[in-house]
C-alpha atoms as a PDB file:
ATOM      1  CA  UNK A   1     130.665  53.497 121.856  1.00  0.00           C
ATOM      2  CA  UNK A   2     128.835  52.463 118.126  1.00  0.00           C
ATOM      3  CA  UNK A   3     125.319  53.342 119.937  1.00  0.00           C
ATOM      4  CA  UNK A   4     126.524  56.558 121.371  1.00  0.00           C
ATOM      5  CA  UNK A   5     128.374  57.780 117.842  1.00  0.00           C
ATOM      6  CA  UNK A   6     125.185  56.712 116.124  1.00  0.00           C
ATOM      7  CA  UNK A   7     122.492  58.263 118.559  1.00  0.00           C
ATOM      8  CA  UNK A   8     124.826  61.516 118.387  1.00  0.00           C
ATOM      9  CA  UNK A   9     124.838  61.431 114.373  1.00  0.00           C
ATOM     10  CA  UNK A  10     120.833  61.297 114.471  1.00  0.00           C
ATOM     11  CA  UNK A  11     121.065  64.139 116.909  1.00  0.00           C
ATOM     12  CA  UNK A  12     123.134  66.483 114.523  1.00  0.00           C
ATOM     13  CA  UNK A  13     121.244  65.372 111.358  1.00  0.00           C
ATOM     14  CA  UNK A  14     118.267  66.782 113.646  1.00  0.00           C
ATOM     15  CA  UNK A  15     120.080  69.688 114.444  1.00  0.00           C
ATOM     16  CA  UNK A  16     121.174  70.593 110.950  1.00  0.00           C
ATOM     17  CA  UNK A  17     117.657  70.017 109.451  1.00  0.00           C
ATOM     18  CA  UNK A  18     116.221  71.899 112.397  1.00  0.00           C
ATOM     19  CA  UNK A  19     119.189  74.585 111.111  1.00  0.00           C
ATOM     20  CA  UNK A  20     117.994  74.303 107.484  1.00  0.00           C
ATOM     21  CA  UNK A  21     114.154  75.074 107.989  1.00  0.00           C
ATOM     22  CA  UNK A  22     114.630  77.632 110.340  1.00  0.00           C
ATOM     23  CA  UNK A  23     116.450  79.675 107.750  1.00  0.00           C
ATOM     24  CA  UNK A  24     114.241  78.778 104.803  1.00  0.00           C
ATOM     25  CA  UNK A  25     111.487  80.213 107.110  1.00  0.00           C
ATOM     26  CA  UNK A  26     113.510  83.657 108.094  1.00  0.00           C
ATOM     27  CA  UNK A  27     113.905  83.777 104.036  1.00  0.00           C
ATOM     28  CA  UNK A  28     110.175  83.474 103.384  1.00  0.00           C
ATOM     29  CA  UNK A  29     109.380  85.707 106.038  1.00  0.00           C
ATOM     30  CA  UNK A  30     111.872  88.353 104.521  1.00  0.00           C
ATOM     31  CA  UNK A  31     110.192  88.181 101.300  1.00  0.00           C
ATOM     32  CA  UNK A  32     107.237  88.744 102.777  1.00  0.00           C
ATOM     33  CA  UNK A  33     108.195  91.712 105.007  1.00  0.00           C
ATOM     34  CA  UNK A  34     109.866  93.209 101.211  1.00  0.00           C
ATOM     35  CA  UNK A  35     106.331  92.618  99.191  1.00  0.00           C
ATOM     36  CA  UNK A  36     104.799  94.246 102.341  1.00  0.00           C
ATOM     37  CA  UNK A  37     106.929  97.335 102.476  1.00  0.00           C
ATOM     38  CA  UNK A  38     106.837  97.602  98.474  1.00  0.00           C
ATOM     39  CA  UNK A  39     102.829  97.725  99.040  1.00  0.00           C
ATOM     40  CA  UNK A  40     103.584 100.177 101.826  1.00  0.00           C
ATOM     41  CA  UNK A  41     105.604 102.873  99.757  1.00  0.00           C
ATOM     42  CA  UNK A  42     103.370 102.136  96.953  1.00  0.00           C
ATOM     43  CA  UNK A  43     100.012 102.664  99.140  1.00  0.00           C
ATOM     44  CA  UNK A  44     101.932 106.196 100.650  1.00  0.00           C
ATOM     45  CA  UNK A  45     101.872 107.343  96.743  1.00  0.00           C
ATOM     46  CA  UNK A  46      98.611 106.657  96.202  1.00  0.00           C
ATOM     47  CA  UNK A  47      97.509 108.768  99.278  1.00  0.00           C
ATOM     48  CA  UNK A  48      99.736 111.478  98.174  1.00  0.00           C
ATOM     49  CA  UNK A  49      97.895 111.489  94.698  1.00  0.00           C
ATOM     50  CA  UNK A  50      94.668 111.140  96.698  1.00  0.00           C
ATOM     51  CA  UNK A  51      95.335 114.273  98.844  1.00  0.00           C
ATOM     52  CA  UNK A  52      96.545 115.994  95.661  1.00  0.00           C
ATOM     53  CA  UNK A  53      93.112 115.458  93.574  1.00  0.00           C
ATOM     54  CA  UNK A  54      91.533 116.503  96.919  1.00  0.00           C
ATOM     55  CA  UNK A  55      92.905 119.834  97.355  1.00  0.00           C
ATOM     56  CA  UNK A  56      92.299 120.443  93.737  1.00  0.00           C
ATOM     57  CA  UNK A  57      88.913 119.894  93.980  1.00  0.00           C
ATOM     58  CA  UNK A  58      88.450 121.613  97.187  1.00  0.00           C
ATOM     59  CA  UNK A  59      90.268 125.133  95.272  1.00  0.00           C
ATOM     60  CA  UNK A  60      87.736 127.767  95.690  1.00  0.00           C
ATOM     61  CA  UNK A  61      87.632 128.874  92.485  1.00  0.00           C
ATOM     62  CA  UNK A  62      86.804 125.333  91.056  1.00  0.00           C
ATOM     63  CA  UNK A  63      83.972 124.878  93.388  1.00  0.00           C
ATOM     64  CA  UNK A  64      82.403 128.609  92.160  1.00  0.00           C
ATOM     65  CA  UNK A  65      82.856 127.255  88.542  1.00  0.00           C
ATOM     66  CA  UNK A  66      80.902 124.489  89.411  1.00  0.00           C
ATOM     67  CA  UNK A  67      78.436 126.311  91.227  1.00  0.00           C
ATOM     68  CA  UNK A  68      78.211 128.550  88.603  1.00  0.00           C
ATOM     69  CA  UNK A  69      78.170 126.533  85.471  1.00  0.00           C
ATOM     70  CA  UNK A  70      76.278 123.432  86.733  1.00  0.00           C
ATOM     71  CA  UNK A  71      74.199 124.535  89.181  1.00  0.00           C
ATOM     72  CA  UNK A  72      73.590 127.827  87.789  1.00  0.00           C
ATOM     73  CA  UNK A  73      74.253 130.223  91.012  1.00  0.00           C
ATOM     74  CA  UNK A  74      75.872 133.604  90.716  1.00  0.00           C
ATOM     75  CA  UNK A  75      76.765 135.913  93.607  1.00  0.00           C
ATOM     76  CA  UNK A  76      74.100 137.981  94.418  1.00  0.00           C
ATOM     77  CA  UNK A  77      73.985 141.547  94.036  1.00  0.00           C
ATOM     78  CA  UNK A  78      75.143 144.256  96.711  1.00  0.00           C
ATOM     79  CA  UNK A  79      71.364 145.108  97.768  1.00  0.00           C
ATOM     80  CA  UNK A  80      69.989 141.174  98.285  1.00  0.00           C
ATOM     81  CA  UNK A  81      72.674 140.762 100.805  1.00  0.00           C
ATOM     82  CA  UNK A  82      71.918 141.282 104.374  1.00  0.00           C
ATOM     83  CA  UNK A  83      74.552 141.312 107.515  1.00  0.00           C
ATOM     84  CA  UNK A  84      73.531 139.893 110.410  1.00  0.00           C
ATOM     85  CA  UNK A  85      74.909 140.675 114.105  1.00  0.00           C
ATOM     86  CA  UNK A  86      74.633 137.777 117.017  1.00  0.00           C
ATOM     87  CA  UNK A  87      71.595 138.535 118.994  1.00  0.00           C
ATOM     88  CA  UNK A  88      69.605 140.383 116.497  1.00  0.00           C
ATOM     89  CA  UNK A  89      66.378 138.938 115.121  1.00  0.00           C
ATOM     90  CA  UNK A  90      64.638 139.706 112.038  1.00  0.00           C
ATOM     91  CA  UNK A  91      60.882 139.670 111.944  1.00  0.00           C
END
């Protein structure tokens, strides 16, 4: 009866540091899964800044100031412009 008590006791110490390290586990995994989800929202603001700058950059009147001003191009005048129809070819 001593041997059986005592191999039971081992078993439940076992049991309760099996108990014990499975939960220190699920709360290291937790905090992991919260730092990932902070770097989640915080990578979603960054795209939405990223997609901001874009489309202001992409604004048609910024790109013909910068055509303008930096790469000095202007829009040409009424008679330098030619309209072309499919299938017609210009000597």
């Amino acid at each position: 009866m001593l041997r059986l008590n005592i191999i039971l006791a081992l078993v439940l110490m076992t049991c309760a540091l099996a108990v014990v390290s499975a939960r220190h586990q699920a709360r290291k995994s937790f905090i992991e899964l919260q730092a990932e989800e902070k770097r989640t929202r915080d990578l979603d603001i960054e795209w939405g800044r990223l997609q901001l700058e874009q489309s202001t950059w992409a604004m048609h009147g910024r790109i013909e100031q910068v055509a303008r001003d930096h790469l000095g191009m202007a829009i040409p005048s009424a008679e330098r412009i030619q309209v072309l129809s499919p299938g017609t070819a210009q000597p």
